[in-house]
N, C-alpha and C. Protein backbone atom coordinates (compact mmCIF):
# COMPACT_ATOMS: atom_id res chain seq x y z
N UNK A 1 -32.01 6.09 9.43
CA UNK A 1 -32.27 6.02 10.87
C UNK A 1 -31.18 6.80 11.61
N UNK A 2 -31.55 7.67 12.34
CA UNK A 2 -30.04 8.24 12.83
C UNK A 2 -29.81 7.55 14.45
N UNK A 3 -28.63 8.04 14.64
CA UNK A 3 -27.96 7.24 15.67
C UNK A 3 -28.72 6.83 17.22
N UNK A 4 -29.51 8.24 17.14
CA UNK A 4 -30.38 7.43 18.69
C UNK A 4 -31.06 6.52 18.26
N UNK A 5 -32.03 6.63 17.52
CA UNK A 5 -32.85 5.47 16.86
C UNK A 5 -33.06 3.96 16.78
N UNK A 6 -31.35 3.91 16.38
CA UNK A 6 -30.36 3.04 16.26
C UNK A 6 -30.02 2.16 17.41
N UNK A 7 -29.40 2.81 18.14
CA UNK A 7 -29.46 2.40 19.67
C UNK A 7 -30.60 1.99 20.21
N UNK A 8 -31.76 2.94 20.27
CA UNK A 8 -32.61 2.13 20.77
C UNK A 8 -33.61 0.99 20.45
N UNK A 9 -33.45 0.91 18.94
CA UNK A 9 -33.78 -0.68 18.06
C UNK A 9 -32.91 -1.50 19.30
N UNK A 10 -31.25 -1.66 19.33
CA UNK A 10 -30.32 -2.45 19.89
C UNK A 10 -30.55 -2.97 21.64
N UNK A 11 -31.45 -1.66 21.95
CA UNK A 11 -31.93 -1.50 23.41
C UNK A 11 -30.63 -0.87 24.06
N UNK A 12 -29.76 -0.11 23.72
CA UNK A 12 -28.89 0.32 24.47
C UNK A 12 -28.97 1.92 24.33
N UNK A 13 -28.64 2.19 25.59
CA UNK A 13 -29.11 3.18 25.77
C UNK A 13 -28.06 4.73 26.09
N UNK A 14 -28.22 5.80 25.51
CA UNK A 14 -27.64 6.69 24.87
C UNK A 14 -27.48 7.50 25.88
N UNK A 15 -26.42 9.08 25.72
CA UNK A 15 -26.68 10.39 26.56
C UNK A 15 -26.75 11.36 25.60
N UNK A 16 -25.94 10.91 24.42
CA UNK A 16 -26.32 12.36 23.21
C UNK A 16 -26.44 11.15 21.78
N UNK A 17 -27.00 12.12 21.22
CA UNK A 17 -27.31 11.43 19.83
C UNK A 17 -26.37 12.84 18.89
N UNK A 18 -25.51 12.02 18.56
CA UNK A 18 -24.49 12.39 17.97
C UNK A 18 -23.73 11.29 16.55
N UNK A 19 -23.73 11.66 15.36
CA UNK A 19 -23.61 11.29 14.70
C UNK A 19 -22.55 10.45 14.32
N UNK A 20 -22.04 9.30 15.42
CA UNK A 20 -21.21 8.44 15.20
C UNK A 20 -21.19 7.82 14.69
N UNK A 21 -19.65 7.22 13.86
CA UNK A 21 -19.54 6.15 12.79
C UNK A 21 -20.01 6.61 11.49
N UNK A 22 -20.75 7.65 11.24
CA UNK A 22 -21.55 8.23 9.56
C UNK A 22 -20.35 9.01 8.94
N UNK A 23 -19.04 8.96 9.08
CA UNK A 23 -18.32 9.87 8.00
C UNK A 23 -17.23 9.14 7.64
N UNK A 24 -17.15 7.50 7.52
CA UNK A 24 -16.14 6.96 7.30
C UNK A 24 -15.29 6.97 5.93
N UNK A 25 -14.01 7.93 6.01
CA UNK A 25 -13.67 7.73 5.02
C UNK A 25 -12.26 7.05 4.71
N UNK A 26 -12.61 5.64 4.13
CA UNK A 26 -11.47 5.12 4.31
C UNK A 26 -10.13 5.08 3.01
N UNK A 27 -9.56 5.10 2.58
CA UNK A 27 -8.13 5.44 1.46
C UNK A 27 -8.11 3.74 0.85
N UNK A 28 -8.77 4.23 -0.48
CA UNK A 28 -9.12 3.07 -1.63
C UNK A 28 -7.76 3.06 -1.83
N UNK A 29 -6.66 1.63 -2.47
CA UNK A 29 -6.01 1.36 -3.19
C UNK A 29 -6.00 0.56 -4.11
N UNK A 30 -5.14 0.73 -5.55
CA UNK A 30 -5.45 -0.07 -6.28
C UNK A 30 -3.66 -0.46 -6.28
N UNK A 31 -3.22 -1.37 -7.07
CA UNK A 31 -1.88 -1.92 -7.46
C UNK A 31 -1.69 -2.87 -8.88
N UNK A 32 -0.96 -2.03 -8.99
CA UNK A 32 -0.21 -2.46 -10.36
C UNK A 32 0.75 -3.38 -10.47
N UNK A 33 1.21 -4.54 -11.49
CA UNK A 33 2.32 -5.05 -10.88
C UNK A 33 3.42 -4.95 -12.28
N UNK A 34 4.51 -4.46 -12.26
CA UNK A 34 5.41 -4.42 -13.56
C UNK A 34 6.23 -5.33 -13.10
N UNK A 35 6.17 -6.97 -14.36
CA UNK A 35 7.23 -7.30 -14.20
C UNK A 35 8.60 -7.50 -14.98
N UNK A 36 9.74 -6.74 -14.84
CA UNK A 36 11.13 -6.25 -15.21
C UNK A 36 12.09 -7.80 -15.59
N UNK A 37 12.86 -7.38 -16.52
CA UNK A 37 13.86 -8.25 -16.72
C UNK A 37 15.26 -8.12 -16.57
N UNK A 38 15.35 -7.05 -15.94
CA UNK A 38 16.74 -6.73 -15.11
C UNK A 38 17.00 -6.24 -13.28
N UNK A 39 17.79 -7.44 -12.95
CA UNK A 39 18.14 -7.02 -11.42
C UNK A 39 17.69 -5.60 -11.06
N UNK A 40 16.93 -4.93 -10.78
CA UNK A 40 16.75 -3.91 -10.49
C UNK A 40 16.10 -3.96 -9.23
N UNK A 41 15.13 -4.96 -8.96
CA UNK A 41 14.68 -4.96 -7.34
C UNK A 41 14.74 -6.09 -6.35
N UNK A 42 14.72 -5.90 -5.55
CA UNK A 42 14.89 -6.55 -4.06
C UNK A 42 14.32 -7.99 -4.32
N UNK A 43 15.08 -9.28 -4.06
CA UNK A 43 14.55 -10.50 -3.73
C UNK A 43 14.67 -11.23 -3.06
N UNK A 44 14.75 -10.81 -1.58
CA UNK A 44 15.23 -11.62 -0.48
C UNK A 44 16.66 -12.89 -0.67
N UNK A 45 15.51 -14.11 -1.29
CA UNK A 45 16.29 -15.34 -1.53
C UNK A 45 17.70 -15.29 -2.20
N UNK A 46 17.72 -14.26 -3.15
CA UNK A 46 18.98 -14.51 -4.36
C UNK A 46 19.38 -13.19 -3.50
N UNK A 47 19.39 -11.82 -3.31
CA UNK A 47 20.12 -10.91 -2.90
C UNK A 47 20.48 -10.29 -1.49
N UNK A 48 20.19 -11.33 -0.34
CA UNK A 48 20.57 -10.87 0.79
C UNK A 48 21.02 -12.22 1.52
N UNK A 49 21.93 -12.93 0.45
CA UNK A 49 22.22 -14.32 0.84
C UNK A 49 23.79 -14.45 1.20
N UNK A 50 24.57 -15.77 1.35
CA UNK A 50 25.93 -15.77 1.71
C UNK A 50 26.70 -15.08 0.64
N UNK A 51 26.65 -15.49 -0.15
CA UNK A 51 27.13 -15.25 -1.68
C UNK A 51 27.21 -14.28 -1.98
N UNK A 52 26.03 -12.93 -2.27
CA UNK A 52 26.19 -11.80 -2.27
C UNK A 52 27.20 -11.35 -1.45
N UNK A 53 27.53 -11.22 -0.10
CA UNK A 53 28.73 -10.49 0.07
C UNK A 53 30.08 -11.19 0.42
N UNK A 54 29.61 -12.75 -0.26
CA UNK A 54 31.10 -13.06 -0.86
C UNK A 54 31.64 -12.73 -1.88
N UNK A 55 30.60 -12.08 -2.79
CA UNK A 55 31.41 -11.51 -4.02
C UNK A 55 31.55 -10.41 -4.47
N UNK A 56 30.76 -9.37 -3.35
CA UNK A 56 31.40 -7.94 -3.10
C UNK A 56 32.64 -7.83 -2.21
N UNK A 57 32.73 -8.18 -0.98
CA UNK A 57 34.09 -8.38 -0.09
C UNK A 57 35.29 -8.69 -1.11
N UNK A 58 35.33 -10.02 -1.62
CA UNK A 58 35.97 -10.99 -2.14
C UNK A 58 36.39 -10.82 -3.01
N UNK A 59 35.33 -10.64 -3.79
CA UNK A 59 35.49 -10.30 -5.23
C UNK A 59 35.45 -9.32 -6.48
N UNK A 60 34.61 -8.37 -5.44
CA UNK A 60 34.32 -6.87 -6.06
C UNK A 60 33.24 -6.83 -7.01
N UNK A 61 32.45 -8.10 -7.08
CA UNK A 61 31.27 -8.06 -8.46
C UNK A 61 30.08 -8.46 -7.52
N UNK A 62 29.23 -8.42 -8.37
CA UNK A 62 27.73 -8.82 -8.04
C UNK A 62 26.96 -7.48 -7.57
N UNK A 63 25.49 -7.88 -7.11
CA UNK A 63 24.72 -7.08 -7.15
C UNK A 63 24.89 -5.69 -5.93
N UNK A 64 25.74 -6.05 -5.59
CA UNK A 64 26.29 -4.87 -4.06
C UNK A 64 26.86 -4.09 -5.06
N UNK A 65 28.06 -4.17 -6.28
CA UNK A 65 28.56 -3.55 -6.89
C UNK A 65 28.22 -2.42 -7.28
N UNK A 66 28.04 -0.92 -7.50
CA UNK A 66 27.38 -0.01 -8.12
C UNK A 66 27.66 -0.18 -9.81
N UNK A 67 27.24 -0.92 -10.43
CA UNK A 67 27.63 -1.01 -11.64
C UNK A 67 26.26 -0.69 -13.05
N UNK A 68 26.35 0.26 -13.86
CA UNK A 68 24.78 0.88 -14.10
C UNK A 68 23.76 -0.14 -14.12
N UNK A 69 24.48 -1.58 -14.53
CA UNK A 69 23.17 -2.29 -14.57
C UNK A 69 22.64 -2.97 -13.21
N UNK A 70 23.08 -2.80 -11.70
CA UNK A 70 22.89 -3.11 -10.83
C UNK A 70 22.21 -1.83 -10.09
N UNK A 71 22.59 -0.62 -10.46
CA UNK A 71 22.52 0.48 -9.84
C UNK A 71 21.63 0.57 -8.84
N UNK A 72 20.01 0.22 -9.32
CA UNK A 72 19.32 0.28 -8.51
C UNK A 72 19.16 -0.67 -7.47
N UNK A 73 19.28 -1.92 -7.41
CA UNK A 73 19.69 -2.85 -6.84
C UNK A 73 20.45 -2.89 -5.70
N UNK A 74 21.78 -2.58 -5.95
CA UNK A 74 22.92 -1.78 -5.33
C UNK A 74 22.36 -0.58 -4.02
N UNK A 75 21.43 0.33 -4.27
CA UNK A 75 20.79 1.23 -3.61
C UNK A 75 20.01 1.07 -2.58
N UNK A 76 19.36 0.11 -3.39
CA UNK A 76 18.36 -0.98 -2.27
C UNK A 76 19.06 -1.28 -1.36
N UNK A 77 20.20 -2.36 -1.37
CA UNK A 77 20.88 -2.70 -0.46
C UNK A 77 21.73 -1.37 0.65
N UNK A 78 22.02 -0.43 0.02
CA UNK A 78 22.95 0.42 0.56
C UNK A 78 21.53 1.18 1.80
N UNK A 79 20.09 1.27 1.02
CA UNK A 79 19.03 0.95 2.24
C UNK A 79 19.02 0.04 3.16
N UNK A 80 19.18 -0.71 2.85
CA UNK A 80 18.99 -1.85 3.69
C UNK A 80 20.39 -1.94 5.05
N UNK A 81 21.57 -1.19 4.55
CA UNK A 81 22.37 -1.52 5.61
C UNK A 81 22.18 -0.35 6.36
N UNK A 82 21.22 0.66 6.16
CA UNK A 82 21.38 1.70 6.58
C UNK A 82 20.21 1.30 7.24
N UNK A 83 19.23 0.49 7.57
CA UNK A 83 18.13 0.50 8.45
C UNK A 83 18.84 -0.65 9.25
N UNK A 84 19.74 -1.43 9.24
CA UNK A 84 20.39 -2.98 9.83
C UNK A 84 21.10 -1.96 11.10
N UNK A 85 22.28 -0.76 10.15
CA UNK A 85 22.85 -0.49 11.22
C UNK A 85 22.92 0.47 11.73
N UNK A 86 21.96 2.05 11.01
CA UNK A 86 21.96 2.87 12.21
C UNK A 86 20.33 3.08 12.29
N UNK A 87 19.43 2.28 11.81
CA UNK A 87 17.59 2.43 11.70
C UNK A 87 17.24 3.75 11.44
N UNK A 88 17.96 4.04 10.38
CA UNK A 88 17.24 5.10 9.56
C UNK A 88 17.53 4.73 7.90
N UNK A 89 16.93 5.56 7.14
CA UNK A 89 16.91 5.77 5.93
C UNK A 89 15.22 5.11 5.58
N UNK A 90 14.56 5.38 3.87
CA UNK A 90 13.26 4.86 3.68
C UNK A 90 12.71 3.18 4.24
N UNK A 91 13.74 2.39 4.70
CA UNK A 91 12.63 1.06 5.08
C UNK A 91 12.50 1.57 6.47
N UNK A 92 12.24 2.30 6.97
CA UNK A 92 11.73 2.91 8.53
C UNK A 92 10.33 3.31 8.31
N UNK A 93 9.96 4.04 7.13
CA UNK A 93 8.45 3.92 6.52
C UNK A 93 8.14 2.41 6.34
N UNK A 94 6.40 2.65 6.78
CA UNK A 94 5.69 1.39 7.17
C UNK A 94 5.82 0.72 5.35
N UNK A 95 5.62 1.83 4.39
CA UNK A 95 5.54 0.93 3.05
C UNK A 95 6.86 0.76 2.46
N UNK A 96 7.91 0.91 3.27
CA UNK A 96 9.26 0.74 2.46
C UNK A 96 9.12 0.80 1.10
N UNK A 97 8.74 1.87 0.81
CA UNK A 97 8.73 2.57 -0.67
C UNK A 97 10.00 3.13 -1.13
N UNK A 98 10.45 2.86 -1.94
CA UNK A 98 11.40 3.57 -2.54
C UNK A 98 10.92 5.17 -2.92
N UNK A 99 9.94 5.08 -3.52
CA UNK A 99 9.01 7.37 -3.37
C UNK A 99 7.95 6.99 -3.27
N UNK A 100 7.41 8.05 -3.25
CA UNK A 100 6.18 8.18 -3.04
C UNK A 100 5.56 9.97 -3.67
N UNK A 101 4.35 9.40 -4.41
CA UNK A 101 4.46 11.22 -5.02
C UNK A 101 3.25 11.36 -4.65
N UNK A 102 2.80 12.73 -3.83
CA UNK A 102 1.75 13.84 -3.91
C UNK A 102 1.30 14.04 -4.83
N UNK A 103 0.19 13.94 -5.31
CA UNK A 103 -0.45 14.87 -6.44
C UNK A 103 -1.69 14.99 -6.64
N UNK A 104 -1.54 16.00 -7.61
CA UNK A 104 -3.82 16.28 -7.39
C UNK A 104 -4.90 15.94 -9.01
N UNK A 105 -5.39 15.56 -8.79
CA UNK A 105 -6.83 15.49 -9.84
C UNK A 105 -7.11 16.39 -10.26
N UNK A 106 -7.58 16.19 -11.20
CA UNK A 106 -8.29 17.54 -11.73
C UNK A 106 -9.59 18.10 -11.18
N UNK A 107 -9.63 17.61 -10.52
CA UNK A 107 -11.13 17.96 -9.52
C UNK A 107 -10.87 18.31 -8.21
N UNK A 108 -9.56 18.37 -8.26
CA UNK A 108 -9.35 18.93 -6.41
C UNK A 108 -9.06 20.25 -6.60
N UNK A 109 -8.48 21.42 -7.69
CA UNK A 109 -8.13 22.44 -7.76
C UNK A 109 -7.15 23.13 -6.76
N UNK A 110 -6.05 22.04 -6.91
CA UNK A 110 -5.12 22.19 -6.09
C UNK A 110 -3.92 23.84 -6.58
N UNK A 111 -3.84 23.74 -7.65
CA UNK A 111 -2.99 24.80 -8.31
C UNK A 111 -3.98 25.75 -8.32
N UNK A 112 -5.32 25.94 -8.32
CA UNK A 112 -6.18 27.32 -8.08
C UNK A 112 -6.37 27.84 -6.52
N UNK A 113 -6.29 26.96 -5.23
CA UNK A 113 -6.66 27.15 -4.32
C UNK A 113 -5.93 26.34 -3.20
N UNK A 114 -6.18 26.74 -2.17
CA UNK A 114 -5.85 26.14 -0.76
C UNK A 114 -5.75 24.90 -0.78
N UNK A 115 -5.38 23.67 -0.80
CA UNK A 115 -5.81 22.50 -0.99
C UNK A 115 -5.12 21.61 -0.76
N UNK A 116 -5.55 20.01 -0.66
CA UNK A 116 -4.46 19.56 0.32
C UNK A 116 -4.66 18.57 -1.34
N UNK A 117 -3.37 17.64 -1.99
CA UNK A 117 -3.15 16.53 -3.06
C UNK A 117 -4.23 15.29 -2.76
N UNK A 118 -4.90 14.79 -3.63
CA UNK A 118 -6.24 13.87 -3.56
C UNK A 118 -5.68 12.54 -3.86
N UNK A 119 -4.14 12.31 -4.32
CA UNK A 119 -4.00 11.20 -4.84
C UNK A 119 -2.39 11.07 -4.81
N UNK A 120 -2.20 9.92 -3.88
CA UNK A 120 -0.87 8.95 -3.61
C UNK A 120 0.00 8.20 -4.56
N UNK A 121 0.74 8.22 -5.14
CA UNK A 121 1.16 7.11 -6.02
C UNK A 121 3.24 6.42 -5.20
N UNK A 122 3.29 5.05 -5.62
CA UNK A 122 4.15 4.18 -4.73
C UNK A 122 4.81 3.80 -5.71
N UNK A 123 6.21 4.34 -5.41
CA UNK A 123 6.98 3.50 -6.53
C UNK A 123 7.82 2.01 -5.26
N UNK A 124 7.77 0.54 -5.69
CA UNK A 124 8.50 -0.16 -4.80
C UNK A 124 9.11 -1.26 -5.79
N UNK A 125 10.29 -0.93 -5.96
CA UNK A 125 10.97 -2.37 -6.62
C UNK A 125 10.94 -3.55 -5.42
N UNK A 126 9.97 -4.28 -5.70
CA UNK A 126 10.23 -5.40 -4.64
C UNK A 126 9.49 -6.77 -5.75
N UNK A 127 10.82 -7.57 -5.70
CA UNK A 127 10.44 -9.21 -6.71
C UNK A 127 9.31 -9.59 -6.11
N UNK A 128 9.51 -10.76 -6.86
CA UNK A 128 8.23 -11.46 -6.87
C UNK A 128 9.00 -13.01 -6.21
N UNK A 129 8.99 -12.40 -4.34
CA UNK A 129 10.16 -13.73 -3.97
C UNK A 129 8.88 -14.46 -3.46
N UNK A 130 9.99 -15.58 -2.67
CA UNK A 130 9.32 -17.27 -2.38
C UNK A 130 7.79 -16.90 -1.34
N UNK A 131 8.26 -15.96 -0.59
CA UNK A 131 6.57 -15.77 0.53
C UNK A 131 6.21 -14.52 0.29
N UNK A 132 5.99 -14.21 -1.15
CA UNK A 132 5.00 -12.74 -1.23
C UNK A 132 3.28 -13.06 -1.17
N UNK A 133 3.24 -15.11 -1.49
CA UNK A 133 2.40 -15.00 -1.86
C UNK A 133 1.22 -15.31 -0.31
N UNK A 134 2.28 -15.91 0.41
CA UNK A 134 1.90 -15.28 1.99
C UNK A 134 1.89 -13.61 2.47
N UNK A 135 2.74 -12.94 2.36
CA UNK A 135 2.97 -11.87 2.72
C UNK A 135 1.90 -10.72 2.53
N UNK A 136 1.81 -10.45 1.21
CA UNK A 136 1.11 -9.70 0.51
C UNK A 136 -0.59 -9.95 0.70
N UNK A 137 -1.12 -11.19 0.70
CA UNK A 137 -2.43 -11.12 1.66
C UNK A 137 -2.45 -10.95 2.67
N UNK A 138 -1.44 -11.28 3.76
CA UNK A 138 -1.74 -10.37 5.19
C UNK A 138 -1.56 -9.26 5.12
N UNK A 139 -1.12 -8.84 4.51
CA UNK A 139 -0.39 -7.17 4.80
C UNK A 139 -1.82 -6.35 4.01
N UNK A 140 -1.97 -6.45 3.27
CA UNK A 140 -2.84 -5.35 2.32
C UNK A 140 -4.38 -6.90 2.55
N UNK A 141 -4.68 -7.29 3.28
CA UNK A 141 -5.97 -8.01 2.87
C UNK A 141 -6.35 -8.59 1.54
N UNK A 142 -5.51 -8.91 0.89
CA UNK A 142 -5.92 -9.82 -0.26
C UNK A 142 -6.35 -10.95 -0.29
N UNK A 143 -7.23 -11.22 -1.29
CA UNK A 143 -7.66 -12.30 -1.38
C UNK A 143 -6.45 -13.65 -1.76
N UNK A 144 -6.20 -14.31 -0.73
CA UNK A 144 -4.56 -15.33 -0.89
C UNK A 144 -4.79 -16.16 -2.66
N UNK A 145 -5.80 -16.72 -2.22
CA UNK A 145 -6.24 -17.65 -3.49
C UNK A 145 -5.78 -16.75 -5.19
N UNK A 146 -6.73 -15.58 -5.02
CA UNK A 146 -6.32 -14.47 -6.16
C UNK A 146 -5.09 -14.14 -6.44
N UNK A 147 -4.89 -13.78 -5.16
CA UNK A 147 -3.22 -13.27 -5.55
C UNK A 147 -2.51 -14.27 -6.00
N UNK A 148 -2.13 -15.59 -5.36
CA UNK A 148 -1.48 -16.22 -5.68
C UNK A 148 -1.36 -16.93 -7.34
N UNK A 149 -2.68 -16.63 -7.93
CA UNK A 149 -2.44 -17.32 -8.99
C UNK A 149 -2.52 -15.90 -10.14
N UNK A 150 -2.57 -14.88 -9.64
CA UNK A 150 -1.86 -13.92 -10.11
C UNK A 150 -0.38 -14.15 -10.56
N UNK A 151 0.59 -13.91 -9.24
CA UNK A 151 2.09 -14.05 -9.25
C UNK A 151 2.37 -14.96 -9.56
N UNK A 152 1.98 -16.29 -9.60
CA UNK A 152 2.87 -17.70 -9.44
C UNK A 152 3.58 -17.91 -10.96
N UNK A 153 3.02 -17.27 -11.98
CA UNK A 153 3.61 -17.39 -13.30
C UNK A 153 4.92 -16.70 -13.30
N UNK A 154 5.07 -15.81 -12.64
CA UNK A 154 5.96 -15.15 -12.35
C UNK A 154 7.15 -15.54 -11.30
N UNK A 155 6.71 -16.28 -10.35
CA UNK A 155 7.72 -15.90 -9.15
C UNK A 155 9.33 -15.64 -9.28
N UNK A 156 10.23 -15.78 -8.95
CA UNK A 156 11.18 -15.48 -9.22
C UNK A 156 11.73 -14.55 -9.85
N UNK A 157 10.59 -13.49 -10.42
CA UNK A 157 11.15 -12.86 -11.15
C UNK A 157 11.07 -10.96 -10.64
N UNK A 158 12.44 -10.14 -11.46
CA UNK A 158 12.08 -9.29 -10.65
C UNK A 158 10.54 -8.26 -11.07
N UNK A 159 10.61 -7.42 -10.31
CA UNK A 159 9.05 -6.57 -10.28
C UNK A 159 9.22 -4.81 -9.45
N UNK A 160 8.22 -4.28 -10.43
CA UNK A 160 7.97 -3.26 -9.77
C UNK A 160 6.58 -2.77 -9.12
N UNK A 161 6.28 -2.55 -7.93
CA UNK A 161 4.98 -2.39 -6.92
C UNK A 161 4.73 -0.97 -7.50
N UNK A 162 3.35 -0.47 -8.33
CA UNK A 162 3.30 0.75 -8.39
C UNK A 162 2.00 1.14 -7.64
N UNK A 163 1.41 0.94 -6.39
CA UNK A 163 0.25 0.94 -5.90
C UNK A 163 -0.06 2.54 -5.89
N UNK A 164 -1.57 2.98 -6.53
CA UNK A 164 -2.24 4.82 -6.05
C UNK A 164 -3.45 4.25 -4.99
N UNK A 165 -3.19 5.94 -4.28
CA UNK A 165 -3.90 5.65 -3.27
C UNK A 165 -5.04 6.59 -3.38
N UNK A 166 -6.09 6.59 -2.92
CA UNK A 166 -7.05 7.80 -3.13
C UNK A 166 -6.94 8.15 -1.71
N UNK A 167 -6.46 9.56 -1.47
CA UNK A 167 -6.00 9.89 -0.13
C UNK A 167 -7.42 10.57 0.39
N UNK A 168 -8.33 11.73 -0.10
CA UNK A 168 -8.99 12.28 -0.30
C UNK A 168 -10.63 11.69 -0.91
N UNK A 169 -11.16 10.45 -0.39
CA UNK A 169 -12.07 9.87 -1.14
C UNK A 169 -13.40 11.42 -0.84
N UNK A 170 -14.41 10.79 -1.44
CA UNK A 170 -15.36 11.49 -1.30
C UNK A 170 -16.21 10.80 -1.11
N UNK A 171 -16.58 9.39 -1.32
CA UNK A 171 -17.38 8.69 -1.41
C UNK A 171 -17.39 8.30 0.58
N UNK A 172 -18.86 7.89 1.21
CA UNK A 172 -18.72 8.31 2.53
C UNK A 172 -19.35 6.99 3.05
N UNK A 173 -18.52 6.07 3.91
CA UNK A 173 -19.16 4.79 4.34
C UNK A 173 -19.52 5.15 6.10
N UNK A 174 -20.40 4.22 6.54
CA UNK A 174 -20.21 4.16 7.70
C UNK A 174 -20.02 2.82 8.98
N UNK A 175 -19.91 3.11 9.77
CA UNK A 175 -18.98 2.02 11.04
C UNK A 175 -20.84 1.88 12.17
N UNK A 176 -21.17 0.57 12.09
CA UNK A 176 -22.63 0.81 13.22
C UNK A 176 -21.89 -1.04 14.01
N UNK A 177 -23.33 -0.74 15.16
CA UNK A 177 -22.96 -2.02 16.05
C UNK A 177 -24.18 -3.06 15.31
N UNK A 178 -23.53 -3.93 15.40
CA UNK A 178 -24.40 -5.55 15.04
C UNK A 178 -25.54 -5.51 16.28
N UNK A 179 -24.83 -5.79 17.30
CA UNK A 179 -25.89 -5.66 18.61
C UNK A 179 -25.65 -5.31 19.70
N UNK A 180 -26.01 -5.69 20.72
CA UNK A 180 -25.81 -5.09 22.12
C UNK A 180 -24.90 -5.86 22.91
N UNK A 181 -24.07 -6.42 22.38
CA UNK A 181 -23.02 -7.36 22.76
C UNK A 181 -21.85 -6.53 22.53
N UNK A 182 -20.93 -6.39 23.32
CA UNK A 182 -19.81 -5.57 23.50
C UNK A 182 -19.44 -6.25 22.83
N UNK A 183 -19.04 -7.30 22.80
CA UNK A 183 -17.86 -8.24 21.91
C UNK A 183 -18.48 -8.95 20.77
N UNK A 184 -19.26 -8.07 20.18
CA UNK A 184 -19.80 -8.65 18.62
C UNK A 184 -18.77 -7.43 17.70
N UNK A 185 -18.10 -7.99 16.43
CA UNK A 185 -17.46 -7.29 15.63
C UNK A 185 -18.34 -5.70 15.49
N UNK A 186 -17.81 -5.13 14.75
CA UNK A 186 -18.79 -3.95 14.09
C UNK A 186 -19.42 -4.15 12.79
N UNK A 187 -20.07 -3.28 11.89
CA UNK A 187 -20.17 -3.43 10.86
C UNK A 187 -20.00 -2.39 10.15
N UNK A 188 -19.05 -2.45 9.38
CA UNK A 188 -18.72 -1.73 8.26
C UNK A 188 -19.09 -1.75 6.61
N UNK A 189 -19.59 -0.68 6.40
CA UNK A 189 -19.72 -1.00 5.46
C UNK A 189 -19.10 0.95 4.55
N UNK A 190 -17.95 0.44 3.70
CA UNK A 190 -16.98 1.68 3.50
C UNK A 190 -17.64 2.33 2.21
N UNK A 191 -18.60 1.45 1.71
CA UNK A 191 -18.99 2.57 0.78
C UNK A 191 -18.08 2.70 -0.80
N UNK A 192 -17.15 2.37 -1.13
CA UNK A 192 -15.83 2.17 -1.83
C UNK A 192 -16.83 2.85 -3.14
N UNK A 193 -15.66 3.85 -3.87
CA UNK A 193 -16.40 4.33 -5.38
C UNK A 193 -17.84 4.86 -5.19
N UNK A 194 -18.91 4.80 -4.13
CA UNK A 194 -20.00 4.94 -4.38
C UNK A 194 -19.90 6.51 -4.51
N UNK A 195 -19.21 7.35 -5.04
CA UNK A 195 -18.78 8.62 -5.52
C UNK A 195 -18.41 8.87 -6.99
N UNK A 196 -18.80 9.14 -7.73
CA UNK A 196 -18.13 9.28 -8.97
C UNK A 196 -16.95 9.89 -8.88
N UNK A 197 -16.86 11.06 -8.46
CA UNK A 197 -15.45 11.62 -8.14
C UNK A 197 -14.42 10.84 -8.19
N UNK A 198 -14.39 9.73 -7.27
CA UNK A 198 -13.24 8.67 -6.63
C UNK A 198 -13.41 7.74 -7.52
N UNK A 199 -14.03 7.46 -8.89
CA UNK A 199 -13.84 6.78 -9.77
C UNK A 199 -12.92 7.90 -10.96
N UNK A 200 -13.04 8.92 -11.20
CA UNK A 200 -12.07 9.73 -11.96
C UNK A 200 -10.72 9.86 -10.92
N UNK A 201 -10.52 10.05 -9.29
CA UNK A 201 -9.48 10.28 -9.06
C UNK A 201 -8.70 8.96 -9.11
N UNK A 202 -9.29 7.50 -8.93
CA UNK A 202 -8.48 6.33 -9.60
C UNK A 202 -7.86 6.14 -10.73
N UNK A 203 -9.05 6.71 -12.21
CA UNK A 203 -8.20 6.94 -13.54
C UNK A 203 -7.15 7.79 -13.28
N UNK A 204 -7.09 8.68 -13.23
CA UNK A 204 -6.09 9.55 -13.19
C UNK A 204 -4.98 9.13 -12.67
N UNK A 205 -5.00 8.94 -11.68
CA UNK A 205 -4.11 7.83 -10.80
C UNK A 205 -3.28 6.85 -11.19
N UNK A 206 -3.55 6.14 -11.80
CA UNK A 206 -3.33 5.30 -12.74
C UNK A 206 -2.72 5.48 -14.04
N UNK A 207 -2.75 7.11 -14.45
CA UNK A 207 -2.31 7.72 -15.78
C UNK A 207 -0.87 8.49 -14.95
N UNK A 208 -1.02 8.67 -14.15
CA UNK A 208 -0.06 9.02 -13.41
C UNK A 208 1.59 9.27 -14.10
């Protein structure tokens, strides 16, 4: 049905029939979760507490220390004072990622041609602390129930976030109105994978 059509099923009434809402393409993610057995990432509760910089000040040890087995740890934090006290460095990005890499599929023919990278990948040392299992469903829409009994075997422990993104989907959803009520939601419907393409640029992704 195309868009005037549409409208006038709803009874509302148009000046151009123009193909709104039909090219939605929205950026699939998937996430990985590695979980590590050395201090290496961020856990609120245990590393940004009194203690920690009573025993760097004080004492010269603990996880502030640059010491190889803290190293990364250590870095994190040396982020962290750098967004506290002059608001710059990576937690100023919305995903406080530690990197983030560009890269292309084998189906985008990025090294033959003009082309922009089809696929995101997130490196984030961030634990598995006391309210991820709040956090992490508001933030990314997860299902709370799922997630949570995902992590909970885990909590406390540290972790690495490796989420890919399909920047470039191909697969094409679209955005229409429920009804003629200004204040009725929309309806979306994104279409997700209905591309084969964007099911190979996820493997790949993932092989990363």
């Amino acid at each position: 049905m195309c868009v005037k059509l549409f409208f006038v099923y709803l009874q509302i009434k148009t000046k151009v029939d123009l193909p709104v809402g039909k090219n939605l393409k929205d950026h699939l993610m998937f996430f990985q979760i590695f979980i590590v057995d050395k201090p290496i990432s961020l856990i609120p509760e245990r590393d940004l507490g009194i203690d920690t910089l009573v025993d760097y000040f004080f004492k010269k040890t603990g996880t502030l220390k640059p010491e190889p087995l803290y190293i990364g740890l250590y870095l994190h934090m040396q982020i962290i004072l750098q967004l506290i006290v002059f608001w710059e460095g990576p937690f100023t990005i919305p995903t406080a990622a530690y990197a983030q890499l560009f890269t292309c599929s084998s189906i985008s023919n990025c090294s033959k041609t003009v082309d922009w990278p089809d696929i995101q990948v997130f490196y984030v040392p961030l634990g598995l602390h006391q309210q991820i299992h709040n956090d992490f469903p508001r933030i990314f829409k997860f299902d709370k129930e799922t997630f949570t009994k995902l992590v909970s075997p885990h909590m406390g422990k540290d972790a690495i976030f490796n989420p890919t993104a399909i920047v470039r989907p191909r697969s094409t959803g679209q955005i229409t109105l429920k009804d003629s009520n200004p204040f009725s939601p929309p309806v979306i419907e994104p279409n997700y994978l209905d591309h084969p393409d964007d099911i190979k640029m996820a493997i790949e992704g993932r092989n990363v």
